[in-house]
Protein backbone atom coordinates (compact mmCIF):
# COMPACT_ATOMS: atom_id res chain seq x y z
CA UNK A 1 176.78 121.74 108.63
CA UNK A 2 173.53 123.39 109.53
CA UNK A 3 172.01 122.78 112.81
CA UNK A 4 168.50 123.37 114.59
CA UNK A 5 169.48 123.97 118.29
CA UNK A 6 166.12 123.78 120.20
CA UNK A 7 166.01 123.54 124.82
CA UNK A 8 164.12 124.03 127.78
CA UNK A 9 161.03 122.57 125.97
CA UNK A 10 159.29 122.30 129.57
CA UNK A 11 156.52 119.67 128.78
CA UNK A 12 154.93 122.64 126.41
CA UNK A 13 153.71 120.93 123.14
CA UNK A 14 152.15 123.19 121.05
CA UNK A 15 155.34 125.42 121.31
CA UNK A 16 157.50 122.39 120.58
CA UNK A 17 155.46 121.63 117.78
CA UNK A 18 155.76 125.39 116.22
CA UNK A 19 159.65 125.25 116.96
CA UNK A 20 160.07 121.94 114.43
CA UNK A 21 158.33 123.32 112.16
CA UNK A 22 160.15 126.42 111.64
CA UNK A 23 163.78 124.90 112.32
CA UNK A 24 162.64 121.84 109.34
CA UNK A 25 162.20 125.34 107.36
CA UNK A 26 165.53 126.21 107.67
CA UNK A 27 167.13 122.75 106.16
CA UNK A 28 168.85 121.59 109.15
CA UNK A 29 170.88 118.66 108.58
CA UNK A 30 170.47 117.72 112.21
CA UNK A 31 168.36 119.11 114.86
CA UNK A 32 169.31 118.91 118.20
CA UNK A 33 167.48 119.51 121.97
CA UNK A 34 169.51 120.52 124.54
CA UNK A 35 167.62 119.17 127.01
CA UNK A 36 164.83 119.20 129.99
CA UNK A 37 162.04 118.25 127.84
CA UNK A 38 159.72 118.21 130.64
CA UNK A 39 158.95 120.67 134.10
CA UNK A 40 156.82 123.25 134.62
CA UNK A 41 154.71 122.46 131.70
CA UNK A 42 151.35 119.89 131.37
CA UNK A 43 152.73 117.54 128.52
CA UNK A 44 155.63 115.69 129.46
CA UNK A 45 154.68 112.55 128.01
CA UNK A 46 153.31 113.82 124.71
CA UNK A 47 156.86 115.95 124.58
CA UNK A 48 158.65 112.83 124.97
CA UNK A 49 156.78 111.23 122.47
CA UNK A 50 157.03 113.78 119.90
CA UNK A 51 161.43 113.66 120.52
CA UNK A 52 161.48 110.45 119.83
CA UNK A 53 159.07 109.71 116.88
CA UNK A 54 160.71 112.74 115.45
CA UNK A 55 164.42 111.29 116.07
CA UNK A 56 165.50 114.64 117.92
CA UNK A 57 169.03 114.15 119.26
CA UNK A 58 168.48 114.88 122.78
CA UNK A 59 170.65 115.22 125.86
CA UNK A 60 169.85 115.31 129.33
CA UNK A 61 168.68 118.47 131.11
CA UNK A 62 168.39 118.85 134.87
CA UNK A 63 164.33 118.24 135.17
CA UNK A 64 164.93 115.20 132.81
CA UNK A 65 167.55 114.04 135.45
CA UNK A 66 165.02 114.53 138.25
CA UNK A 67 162.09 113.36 136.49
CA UNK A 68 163.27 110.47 134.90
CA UNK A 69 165.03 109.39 138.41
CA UNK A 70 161.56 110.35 140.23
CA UNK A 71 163.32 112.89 142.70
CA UNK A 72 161.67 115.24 144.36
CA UNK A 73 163.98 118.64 143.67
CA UNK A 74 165.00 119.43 139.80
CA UNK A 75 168.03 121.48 141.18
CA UNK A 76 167.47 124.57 139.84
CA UNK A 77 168.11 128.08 141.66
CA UNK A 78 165.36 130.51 142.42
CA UNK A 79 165.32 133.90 142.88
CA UNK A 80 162.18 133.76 145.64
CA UNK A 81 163.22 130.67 147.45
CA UNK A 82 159.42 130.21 147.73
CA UNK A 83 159.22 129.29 144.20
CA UNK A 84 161.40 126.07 145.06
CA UNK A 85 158.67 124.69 146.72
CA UNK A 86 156.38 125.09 143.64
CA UNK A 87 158.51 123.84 141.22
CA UNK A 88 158.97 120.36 143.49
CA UNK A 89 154.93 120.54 143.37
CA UNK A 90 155.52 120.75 139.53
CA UNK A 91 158.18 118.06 139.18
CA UNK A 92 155.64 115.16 141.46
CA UNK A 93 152.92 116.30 138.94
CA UNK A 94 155.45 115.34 136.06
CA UNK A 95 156.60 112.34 137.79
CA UNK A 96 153.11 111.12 137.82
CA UNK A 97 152.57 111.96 134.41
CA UNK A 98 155.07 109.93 132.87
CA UNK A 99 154.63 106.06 132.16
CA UNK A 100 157.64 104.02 132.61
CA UNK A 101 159.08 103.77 129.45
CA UNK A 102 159.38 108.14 128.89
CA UNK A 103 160.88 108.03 132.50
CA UNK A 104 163.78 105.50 131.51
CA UNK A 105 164.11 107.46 128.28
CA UNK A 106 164.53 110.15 130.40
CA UNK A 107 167.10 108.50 132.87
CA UNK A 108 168.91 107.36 129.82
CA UNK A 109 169.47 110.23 127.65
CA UNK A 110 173.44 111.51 127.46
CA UNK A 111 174.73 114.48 129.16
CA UNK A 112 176.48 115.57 125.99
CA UNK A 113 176.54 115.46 121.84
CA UNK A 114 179.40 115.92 119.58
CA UNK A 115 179.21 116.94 116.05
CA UNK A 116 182.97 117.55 113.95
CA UNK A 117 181.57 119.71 111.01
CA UNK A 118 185.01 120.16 108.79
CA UNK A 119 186.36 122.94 110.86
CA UNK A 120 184.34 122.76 114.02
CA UNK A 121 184.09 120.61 116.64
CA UNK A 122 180.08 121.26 118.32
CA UNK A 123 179.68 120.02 121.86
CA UNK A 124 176.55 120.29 123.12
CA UNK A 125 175.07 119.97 126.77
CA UNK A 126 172.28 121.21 128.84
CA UNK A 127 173.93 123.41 131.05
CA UNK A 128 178.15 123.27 131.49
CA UNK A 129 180.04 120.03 130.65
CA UNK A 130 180.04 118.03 133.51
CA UNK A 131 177.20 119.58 135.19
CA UNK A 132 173.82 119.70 134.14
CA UNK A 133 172.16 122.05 136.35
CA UNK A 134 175.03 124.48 135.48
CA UNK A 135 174.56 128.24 134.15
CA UNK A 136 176.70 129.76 131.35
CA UNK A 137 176.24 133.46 130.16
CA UNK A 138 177.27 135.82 127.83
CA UNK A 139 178.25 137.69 130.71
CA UNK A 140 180.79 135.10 131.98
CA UNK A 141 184.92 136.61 131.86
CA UNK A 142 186.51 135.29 128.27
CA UNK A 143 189.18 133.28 130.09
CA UNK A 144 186.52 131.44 131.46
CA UNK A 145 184.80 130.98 127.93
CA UNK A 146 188.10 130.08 126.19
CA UNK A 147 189.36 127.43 129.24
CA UNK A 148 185.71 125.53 128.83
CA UNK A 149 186.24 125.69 124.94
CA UNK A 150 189.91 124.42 125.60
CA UNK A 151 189.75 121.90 127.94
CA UNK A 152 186.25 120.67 126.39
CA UNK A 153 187.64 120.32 123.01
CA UNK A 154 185.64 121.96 120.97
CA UNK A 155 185.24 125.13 119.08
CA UNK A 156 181.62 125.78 119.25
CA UNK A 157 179.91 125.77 122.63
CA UNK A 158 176.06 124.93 122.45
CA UNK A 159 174.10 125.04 126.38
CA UNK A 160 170.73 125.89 127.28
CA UNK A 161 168.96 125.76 130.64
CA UNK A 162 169.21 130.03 131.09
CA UNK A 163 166.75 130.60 128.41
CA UNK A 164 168.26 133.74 127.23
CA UNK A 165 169.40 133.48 123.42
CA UNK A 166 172.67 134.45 123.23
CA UNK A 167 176.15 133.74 121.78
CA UNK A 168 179.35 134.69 122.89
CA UNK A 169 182.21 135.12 120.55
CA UNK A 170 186.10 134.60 121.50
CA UNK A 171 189.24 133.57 119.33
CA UNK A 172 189.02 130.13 119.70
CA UNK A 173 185.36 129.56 118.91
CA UNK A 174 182.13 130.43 120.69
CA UNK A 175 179.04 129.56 122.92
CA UNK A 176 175.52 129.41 121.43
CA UNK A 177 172.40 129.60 123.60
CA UNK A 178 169.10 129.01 121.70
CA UNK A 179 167.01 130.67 124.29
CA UNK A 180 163.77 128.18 125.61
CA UNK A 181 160.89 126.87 123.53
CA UNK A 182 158.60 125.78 126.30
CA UNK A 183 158.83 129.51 127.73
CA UNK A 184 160.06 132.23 129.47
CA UNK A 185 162.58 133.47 126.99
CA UNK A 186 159.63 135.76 125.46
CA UNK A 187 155.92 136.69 126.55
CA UNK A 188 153.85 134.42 125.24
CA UNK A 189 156.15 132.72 122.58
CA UNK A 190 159.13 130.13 122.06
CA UNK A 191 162.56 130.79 121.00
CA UNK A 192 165.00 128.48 118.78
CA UNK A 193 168.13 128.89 116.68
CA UNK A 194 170.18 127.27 114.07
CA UNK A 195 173.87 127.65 113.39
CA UNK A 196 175.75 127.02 110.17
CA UNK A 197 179.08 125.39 111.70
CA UNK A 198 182.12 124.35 109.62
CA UNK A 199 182.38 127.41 107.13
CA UNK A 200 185.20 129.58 106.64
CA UNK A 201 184.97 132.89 108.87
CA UNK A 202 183.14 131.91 112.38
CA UNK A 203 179.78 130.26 112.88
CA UNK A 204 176.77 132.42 111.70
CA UNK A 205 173.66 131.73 113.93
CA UNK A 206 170.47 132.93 113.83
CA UNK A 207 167.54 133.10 116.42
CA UNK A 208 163.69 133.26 116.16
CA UNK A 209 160.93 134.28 118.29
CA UNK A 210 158.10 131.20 116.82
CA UNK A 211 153.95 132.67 117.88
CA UNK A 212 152.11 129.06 118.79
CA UNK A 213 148.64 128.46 120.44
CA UNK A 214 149.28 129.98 123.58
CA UNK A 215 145.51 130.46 124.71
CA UNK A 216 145.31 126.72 124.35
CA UNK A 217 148.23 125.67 126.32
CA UNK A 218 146.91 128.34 128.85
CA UNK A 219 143.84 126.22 129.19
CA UNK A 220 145.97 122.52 129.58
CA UNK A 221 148.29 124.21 132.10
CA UNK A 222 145.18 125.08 134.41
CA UNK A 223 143.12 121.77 133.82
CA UNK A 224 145.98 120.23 135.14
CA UNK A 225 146.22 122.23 138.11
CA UNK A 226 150.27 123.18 137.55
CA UNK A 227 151.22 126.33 140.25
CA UNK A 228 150.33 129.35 138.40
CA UNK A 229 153.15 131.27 139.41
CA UNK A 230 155.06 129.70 136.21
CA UNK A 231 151.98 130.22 133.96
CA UNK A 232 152.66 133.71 135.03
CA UNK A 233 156.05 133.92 133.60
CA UNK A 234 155.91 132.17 130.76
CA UNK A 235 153.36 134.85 129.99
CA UNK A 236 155.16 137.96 130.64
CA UNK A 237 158.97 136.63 129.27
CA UNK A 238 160.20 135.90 132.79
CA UNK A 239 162.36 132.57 133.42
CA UNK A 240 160.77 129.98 135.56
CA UNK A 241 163.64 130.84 137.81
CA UNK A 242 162.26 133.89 138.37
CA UNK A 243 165.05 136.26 136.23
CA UNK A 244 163.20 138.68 133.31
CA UNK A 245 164.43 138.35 129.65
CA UNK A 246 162.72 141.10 128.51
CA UNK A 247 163.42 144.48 129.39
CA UNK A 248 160.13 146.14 128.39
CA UNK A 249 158.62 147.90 131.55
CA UNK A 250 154.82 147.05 130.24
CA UNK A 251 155.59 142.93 131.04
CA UNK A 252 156.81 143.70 134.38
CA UNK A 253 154.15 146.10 135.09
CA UNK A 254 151.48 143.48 134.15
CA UNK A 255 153.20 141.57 136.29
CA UNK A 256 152.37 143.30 139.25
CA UNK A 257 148.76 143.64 137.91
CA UNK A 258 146.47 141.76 140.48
């Protein structure tokens, strides 16, 4: 069973709109989000929109949670505790960009998906089961990997929310991490994947980096008057959380370009 894994669209449309159309190139038979559609980014409603006329499987990611619930912290970790404050300012501006009906779509979407694909069972979530703000990386110990593929039931691990593409192979299945459309994962760009789950020998995934009209977005994000700071990153390939995904010294040098 082939399937698009898209996440961490962050109310960016034009890079949502480049990731469907090269995931539909691959012949998914199902194309799932894995979550927070909107934060950070000036289309939340329009994102929305898009998931559902599209009939994107979709399960709940933290800034959905907050959003949709009209709180006034997404629960995300920062490296510069300052940046918290700016990404509340973010989340009000999203709250008051949603009408009612995308905020109880929000509220109501489930914190997890299963797929059975003959020999794989595919859970996927936003961040760890049972915790939608959680974090899980490649870098995590194996017994840790193989007790949340045990006790989870599944053989095929699919999270988002860290934005760094990724998978993690151990003898009783593996964790997939598409990396983040809506930005951050690379400068300038979105990142999505699709696995083929339910062959014989493992689950072959595949990742791609997906150009979209970043100049234009550029120009939304500062009509609507979003904090910069996050412009910034999803510029130079640097999570909203403030952690770099790329390791090329010329991003982090313009970085620290006035």
């Amino acid at each position: 069973m082939r399937i698009g894994l898209l996440s961490d669209i962050y109310g960016n449309l034009p890079a949502l709109e480049a990731a469907w159309t090269w995931v539909c190139g691959e012949g998914p038979e199902a194309v799932v989000c894995l979550g927070d559609l909107v934060g950070y980014g000036p289309f939340p409603s329009e994102v929305v929109g898009f998931v559902r006329s599209h009939g994107i499987e979709t399960v709940q990611g933290n800034w959905d949670r907050a959003a949709g619930r009209g709180r006034s912290d997404p629960g995300d970790e920062f490296t510069d505790p300052t940046w918290r404050k700016l990404a509340r300012e973010s989340l009000a501006w999203t709250v008051s960009a949603l009408g009612s009906d995308d905020a109880r779509f929000l509220r109501e979407l489930p914190t997890e998906l299963r797929f059975r694909a003959e020999r794989s069972d595919l859970l996927c979530v936003h961040g760890l089961p049972g915790n939608v703000s959680g974090r899980l990386g490649t870098e995590a110990a194996g017994d840790v990997l193989d007790s949340l593929l045990r006790r989870n039931g599944c053989s095929v691990l699919a999270s988002g929310n860290t934005g760094r593409p990724a998978v993690a192979v151990r003898p009783g299945g593996c964790m997939v991490n598409p990396g983040s459309v809506g930005g951050g994962t690379y400068p300038s760009a979105a990142s999505a994947a699709v696995i083929e789950a339910g062959g014989r020998g493992g689950v072959p995934v595949w990742w791609q980096r997906i150009e979209y009209d970043f100049e234009g977005y550029e120009r939304a994000y500062l009509g609507a008057g979003l904090p910069g700071i996050f412009l910034r990153c999803f510029r130079t390939g640097r999570a909203p959380t403030g952690e770099w995904m790329t390791d090329d010294t010329r991003w982090r040098q313009r970085w620290a370009e006035p």
